[in-house]
Protein backbone atom coordinates (compact mmCIF):
# COMPACT_ATOMS: atom_id res chain seq x y z
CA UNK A 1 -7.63 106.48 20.70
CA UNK A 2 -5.01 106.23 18.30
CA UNK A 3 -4.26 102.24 20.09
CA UNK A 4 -7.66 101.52 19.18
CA UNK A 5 -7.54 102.36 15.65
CA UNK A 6 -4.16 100.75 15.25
CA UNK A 7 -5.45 97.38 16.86
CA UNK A 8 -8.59 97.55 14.25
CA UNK A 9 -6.02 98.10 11.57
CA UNK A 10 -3.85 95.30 12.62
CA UNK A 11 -7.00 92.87 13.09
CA UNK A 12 -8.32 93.55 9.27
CA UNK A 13 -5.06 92.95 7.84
CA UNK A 14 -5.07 89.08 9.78
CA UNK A 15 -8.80 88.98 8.89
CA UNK A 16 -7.65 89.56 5.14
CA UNK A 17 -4.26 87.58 5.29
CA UNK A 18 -6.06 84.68 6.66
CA UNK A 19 -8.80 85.26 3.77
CA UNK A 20 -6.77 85.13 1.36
CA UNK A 21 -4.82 81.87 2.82
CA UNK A 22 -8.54 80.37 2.45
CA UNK A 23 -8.61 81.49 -1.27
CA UNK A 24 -5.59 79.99 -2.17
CA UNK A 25 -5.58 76.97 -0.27
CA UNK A 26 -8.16 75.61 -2.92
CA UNK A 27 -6.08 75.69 -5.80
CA UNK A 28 -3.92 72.71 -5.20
CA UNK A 29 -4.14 69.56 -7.37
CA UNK A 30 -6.85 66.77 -6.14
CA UNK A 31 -5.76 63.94 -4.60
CA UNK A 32 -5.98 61.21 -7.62
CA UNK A 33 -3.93 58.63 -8.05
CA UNK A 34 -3.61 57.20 -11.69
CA UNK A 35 -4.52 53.19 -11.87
CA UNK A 36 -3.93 52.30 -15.36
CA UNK A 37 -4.56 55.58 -17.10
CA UNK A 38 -7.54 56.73 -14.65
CA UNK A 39 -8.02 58.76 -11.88
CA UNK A 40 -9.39 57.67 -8.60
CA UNK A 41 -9.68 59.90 -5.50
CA UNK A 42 -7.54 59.05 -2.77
CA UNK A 43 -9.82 58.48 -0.03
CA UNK A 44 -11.56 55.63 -2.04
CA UNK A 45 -7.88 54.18 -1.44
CA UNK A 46 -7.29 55.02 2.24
CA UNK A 47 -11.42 53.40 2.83
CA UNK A 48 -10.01 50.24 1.13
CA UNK A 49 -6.77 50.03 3.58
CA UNK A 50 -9.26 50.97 6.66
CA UNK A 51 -11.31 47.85 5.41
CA UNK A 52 -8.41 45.50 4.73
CA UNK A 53 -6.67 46.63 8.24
CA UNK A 54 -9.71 46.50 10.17
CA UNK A 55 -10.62 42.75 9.10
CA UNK A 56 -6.81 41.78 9.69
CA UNK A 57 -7.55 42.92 13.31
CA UNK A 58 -11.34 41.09 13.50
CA UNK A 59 -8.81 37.86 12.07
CA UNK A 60 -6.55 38.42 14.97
CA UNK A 61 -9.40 38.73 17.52
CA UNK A 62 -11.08 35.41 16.28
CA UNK A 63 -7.67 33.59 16.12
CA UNK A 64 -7.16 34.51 19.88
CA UNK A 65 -10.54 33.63 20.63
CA UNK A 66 -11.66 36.86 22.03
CA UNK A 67 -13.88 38.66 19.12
CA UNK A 68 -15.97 40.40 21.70
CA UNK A 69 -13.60 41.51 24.81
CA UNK A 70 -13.55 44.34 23.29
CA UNK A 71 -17.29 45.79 23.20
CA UNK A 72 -19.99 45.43 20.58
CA UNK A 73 -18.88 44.39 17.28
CA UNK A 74 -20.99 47.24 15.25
CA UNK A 75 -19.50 49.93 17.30
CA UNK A 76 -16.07 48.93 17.67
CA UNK A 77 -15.45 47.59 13.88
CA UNK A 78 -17.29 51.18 12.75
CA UNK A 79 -14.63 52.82 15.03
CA UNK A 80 -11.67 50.64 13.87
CA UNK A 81 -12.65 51.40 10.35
CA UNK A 82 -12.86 54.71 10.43
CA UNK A 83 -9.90 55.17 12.39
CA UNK A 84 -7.72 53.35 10.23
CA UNK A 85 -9.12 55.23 7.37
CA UNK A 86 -8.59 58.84 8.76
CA UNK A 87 -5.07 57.41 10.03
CA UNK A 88 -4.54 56.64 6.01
CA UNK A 89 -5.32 59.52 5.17
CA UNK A 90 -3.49 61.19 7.43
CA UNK A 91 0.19 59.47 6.57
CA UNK A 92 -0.64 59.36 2.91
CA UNK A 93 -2.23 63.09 2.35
């Protein structure tokens, strides 16, 4: 009996430890970066280098002369997009 209690004890205190990690975890600073005295968000920066990476590779595809080896252009550009966005975001933040 007295396990039991214990082990409820012990699962409310991670239950409020992890809570409060939550809380807390919003009070950090945004991620802005300051472009000639404003503030932009950072993913509008990591979209940008997801676009800019992603036609570098289309460029590379055409040059070889194989733009669609790869699968249909929507889904795979959407994919390589997004990918290098989150991968951005990732390094960066």
């Amino acid at each position: 009996m007295r396990t039991k209690i214990l082990a409820l004890v012990l699962r409310a205190e991670h239950a409020l430890l992890a809570l409060l990690c939550a809380s807390v975890a919003g009070c950090s600073l945004p991620p802005s970066i300051p472009v000639m005295g404003a503030y932009f968000p950072g993913w509008l920066f990591c979209m940008t280098g997801g676009l800019v990476l992603t036609l570098l590779v289309r460029a590379m595809l055409v040059h070889a002369g194989k733009p669609r080896v790869l699968g249909p252009p929507v889904i795979l550009y959407s994919a390589l997009y997004a990918l290098f966005s989150l991968l951005f975001w990732l390094i960066f933040f």
